[in-house]
Protein backbone atom coordinates (compact mmCIF):
# COMPACT_ATOMS: atom_id res chain seq x y z
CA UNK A 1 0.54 32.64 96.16
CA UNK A 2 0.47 30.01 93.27
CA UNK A 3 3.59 29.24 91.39
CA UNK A 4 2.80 30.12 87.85
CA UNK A 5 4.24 30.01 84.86
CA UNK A 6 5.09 33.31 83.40
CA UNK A 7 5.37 32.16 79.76
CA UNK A 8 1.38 32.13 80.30
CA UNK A 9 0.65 34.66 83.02
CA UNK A 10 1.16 38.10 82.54
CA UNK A 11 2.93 39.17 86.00
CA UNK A 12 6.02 41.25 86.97
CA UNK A 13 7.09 42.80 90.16
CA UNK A 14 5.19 45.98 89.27
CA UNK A 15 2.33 45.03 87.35
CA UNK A 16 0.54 42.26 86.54
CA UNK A 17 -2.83 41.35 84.91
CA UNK A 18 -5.82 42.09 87.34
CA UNK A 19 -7.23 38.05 86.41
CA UNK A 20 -4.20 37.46 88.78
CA UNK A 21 -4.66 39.77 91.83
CA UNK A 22 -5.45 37.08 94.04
CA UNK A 23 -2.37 34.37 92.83
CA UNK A 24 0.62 37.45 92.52
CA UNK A 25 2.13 39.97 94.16
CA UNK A 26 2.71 43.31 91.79
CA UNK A 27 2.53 46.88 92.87
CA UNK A 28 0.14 47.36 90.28
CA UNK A 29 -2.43 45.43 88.80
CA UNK A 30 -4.29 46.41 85.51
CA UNK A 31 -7.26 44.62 82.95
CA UNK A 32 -5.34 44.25 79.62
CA UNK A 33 -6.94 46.06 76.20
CA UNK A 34 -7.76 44.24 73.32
CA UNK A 35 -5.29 44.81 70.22
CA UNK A 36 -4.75 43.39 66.90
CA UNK A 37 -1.70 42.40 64.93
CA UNK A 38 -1.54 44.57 62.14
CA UNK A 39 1.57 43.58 60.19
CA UNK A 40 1.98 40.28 58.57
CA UNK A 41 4.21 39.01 61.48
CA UNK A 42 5.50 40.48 64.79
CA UNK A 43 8.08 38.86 66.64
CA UNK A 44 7.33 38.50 70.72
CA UNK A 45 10.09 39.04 72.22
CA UNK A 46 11.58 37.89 75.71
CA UNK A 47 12.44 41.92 77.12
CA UNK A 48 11.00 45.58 75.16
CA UNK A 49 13.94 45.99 73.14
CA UNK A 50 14.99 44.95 69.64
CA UNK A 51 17.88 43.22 70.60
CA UNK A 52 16.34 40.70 72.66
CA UNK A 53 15.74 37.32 72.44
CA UNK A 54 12.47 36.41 70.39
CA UNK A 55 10.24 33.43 72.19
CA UNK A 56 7.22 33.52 69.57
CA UNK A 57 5.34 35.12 66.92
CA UNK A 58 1.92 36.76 66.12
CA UNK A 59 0.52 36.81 62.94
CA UNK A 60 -1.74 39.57 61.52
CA UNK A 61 -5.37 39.49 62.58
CA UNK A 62 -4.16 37.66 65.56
CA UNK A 63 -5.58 39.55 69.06
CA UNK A 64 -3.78 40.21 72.23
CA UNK A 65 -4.33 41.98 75.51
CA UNK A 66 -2.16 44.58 76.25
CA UNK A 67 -1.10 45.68 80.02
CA UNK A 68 1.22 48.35 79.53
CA UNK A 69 2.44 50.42 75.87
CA UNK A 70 5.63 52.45 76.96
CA UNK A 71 8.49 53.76 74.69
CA UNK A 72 7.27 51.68 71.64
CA UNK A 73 6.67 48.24 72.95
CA UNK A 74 3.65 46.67 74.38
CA UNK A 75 3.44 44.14 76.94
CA UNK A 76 0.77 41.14 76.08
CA UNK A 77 -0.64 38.46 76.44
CA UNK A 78 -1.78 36.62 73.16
CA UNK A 79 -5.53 35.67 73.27
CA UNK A 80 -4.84 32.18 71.36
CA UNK A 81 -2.45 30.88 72.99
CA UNK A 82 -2.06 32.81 76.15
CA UNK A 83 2.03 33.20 75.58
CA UNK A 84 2.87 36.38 77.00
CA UNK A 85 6.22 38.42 75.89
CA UNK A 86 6.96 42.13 73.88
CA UNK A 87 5.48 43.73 71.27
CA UNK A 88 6.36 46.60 68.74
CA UNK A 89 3.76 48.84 69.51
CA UNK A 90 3.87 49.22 65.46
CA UNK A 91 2.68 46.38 64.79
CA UNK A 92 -0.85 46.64 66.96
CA UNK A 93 -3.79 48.13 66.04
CA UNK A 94 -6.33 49.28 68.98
CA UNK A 95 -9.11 48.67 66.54
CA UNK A 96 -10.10 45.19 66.33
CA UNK A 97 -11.19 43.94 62.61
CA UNK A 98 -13.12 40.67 63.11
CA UNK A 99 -11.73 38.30 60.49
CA UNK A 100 -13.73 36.55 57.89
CA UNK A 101 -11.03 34.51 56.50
CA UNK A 102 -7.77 32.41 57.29
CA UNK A 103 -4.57 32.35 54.92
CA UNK A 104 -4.19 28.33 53.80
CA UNK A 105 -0.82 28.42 52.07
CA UNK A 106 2.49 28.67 53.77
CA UNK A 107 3.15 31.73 52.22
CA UNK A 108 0.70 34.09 49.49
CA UNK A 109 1.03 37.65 48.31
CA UNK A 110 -0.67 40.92 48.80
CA UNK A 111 -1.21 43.03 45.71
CA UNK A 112 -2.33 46.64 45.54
CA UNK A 113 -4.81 45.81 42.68
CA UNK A 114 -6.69 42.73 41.55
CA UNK A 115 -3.96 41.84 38.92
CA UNK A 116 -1.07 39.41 39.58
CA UNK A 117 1.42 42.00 37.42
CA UNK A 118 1.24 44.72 39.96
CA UNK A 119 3.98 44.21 42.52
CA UNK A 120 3.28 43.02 45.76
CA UNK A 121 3.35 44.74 49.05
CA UNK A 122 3.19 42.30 51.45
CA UNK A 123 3.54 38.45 52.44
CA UNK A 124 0.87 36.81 54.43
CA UNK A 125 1.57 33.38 56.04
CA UNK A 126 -0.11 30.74 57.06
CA UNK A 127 -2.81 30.67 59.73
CA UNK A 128 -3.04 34.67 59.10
CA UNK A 129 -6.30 35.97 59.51
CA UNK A 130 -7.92 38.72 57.67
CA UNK A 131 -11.23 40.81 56.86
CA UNK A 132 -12.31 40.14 52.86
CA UNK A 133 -14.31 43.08 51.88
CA UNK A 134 -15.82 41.97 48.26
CA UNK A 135 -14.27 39.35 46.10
CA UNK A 136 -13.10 40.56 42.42
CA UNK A 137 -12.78 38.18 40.00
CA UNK A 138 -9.96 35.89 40.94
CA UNK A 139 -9.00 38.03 44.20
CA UNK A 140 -10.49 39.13 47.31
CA UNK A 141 -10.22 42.74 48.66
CA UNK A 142 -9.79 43.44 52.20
CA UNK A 143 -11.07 45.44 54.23
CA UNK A 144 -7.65 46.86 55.23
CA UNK A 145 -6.70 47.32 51.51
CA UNK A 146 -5.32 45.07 49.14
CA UNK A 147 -6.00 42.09 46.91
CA UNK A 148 -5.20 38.33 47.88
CA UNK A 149 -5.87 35.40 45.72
CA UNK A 150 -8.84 34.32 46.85
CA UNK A 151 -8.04 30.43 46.36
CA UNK A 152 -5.06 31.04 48.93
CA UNK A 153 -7.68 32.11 51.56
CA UNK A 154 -10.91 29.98 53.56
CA UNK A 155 -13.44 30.71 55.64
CA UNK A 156 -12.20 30.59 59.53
CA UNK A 157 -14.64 27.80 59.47
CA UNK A 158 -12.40 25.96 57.49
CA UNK A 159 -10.49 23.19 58.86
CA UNK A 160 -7.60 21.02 57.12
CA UNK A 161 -7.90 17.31 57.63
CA UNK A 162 -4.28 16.00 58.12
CA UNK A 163 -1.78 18.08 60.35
CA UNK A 164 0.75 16.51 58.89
CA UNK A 165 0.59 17.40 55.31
CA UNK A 166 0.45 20.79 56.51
CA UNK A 167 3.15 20.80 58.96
CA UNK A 168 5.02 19.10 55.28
CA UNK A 169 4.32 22.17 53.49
CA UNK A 170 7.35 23.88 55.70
CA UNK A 171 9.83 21.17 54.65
CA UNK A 172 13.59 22.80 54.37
CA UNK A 173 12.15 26.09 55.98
CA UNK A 174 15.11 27.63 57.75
CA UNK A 175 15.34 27.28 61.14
CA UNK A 176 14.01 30.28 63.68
CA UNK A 177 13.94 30.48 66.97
CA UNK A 178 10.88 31.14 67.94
CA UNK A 179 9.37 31.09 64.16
CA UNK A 180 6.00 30.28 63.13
CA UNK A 181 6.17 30.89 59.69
CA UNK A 182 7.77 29.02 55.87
CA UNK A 183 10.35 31.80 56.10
CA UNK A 184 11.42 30.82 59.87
CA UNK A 185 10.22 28.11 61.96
CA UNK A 186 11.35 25.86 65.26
CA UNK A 187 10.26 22.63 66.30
CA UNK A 188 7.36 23.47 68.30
CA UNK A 189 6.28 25.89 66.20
CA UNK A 190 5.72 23.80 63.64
CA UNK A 191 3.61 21.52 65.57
CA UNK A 192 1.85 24.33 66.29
CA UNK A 193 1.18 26.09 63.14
CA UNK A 194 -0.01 22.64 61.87
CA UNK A 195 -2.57 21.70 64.34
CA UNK A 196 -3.56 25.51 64.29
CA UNK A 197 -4.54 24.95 60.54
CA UNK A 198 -6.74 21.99 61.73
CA UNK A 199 -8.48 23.81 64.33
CA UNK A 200 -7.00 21.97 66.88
CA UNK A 201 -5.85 23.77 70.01
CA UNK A 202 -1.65 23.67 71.01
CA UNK A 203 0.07 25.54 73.41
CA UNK A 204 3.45 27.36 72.56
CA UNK A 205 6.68 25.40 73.53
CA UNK A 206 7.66 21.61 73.34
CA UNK A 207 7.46 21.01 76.94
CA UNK A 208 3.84 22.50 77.33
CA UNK A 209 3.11 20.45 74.02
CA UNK A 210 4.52 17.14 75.40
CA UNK A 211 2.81 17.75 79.37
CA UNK A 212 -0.90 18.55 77.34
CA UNK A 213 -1.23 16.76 73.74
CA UNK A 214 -2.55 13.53 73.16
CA UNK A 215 -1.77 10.12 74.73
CA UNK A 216 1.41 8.76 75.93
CA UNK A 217 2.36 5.56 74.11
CA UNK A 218 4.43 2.79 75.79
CA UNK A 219 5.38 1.10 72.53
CA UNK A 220 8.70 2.61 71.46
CA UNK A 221 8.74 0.89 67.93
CA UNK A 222 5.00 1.21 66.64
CA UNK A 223 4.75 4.24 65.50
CA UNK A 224 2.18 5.81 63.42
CA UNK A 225 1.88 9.04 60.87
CA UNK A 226 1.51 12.10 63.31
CA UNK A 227 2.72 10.39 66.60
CA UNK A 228 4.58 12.89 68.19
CA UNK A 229 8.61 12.38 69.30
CA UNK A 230 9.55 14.56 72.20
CA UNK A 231 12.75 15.04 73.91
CA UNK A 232 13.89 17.89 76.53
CA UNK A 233 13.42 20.58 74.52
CA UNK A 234 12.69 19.46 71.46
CA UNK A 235 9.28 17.67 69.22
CA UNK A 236 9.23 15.93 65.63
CA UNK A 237 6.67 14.61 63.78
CA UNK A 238 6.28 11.13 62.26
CA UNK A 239 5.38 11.07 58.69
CA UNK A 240 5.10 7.07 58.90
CA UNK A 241 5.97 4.64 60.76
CA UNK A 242 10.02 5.24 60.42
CA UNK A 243 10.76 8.68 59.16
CA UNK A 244 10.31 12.08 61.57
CA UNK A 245 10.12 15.73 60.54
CA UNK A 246 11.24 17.98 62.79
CA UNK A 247 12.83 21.74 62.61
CA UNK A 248 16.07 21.78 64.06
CA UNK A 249 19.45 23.33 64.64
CA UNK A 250 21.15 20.67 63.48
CA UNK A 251 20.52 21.20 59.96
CA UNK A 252 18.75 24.66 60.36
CA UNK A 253 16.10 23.74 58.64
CA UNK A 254 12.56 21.81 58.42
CA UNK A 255 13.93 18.30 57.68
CA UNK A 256 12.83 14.91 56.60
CA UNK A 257 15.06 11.85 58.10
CA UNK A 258 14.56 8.37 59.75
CA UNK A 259 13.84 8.64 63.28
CA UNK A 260 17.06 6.41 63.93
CA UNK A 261 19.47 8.60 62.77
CA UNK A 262 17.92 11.21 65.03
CA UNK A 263 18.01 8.87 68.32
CA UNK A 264 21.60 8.16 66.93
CA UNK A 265 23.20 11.85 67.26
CA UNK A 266 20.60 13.04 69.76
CA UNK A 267 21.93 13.87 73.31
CA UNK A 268 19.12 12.60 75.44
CA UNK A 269 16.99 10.10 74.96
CA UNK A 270 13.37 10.52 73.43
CA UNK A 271 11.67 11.74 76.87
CA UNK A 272 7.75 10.66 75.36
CA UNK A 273 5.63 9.38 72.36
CA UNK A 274 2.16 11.24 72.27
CA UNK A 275 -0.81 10.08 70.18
CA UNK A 276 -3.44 12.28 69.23
C-alpha cells in the first residue's frame, strides 16, 4: 500500500474514495458525487464539526466530490485542487450550475435588483465563479438570482497577466488561517488565489507549492518580481528585486516589507527560491 498524502487523498479507516481501492485499506470504499459550493465561501475544515480547525476554503461555483453527507457535514474532495477536508452540508448544492463567468475583484457585491441603491445580500470574492443569466444595463443577472456589476466579472476564459498585481490587491488583508479571500488570507493562499486568477495551476499549502512550482534558483541575491521565498511553512512573494509580500502572523496581515528584515526575525532560514 502506497504512502499517500491525505491532504490530497480522500481515505480513512472506514471509507475511502473507490480511485484508491487498490493503494488503501478502508472498510468501505465509495465513488464520490459531484457538488457545488453554493455560498460565497465555505470553510474546509480539518474534522465535521464547527469547532475545528479550518485547512482551506471553497468558493461558490467551486465543485467537489463528496464521499459521505452525515449529521450536516460532507466529506470532499475539491475538484481544483484535490485538498480534501469538511464541509457544511449547507453550503453544497447537488445540482451543478456550469459557470459562465469568474469574479475579478478581491471583493464585489450582490444586489437583489439591477440598481446599486438596493442593499446588498451577499459578497462574492475573488476567483468565484458564477452562472450570468442576461446582462441589464450595467449589471449581470444570474442564474441563481441576483445582480453583480458586470465590470467586476469575466469570462472563465479570462486570464490576468501578472500574478503579482493580483496577489497586491490583498495587501493589509487580515491574516486567516487557511483563508483564500481579501477578508482572510494566509501565505499560501495567497499564492494561490493569485496564480488561480492567471489560470495557472497551484496546489494548496506552502510545502506542496515549494516541492511543485517553478524552478529552484541558486542565486540567493538576484531576485526578480514574482520569485517565490519559501521557508518551512511559510511562502512570500517578491514584488522586485528587494521587497517581499507575504501574509503572515507576524503582523496578521497581507504585508509589504524588504525581504531583509524578514530573513532578520525569521526562525529558519529561507529553505528555497522558485522561479516561474
Amino acid at each position: 500500500m502506497q504512502n499517500l498524502d491525505p491532504r490530497l487523498n480522500a481515505f480513512r479507516a472506514d471509507l475511502a474514495d473507490e480511485a484508491l481501492r487498490d493503494q488503501v485499506k478502508a472498510k468501505r470504499f465509495v465513488k464520490g458525487v459531484v457538488h457545488q459550493i453554493r455560498n460565497p465561501i465555505a470553510p474546509i475544515l480539518k474534522r465535521p464539526e464547527s469547532s475545528a480547525p479550518q485547512t482551506s476554503q471553497a468558493l461558490m461555483g467551486e465543485t467537489c466530490l463528496v464521499f459521505e453527507n452525515k449529521n450536516g457535514w460532507a466529506w470532499v474532495q475539491m475538484v481544483a485542487d484535490h485538498y480534501v477536508g469538511y464541509i457544511s452540508s449547507d453550503a453544497l448544492n447537488a445540482e451543478v450550475l456550469q459557470p459562465t463567468h469568474r469574479v475579478i475583484e478581491s471583493s464585489t457585491l450582490l444586489y437583489p435588483q439591477a440598481d446599486l441603491k438596493t442593499g446588498p445580500v451577499l459578497f462574492l470574492l475573488l476567483n468565484a465563479q458564477v452562472r450570468v443569466k442576461t446582462i441589464e444595463g450595467a449589471y449581470s443577472q444570474l442564474e441563481t438570482g441576483g445582480f453583480v456589476f458586470t465590470r467586476h466579472l469575466a469570462p472563465l476564459t479570462h486570464r490576468e497577466s501578472d500574478f503579482v498585481a493580483v496577489a497586491e490587491k490583498f495587501l493589509h488583508a487580515p491574516y486567516f488561517w487557511g483563508g483564500k479571500s481579501v477578508h482572510g488570507i494566509d501565505c499560501s493562499g495567497l499564492l494561490q488565489t493569485a496564480l488561480h486568477a492567471c489560470g495557472i495551476f497551484a496546489p494548496r499549502d506552502s510545502d506542496m507549492q515549494e516541492a511543485s512550482l517553478g524552478t529552484l534558483q541558486n542565486d540567493y541575491k538576484d531576485f526578480a518580481r514574482g520569485d517565490l521565498m519559501f521557508w518551512p511553512g511559510h511562502v512570500g512573494i517578491m514584488q522586485n528585486a528587494t521587497q517581499l509580500l507575504h501574509a503572515n502572523g507576524y503582523a496578521m496581515k497581507t504585508t509589504s516589507e524588504p525581504l531583509a528584515y524578514v530573513v532578520a526575525r525569521a526562525e529558519m532560514p529561507i529553505s528555497a527560491i522558485k522561479r516561474l
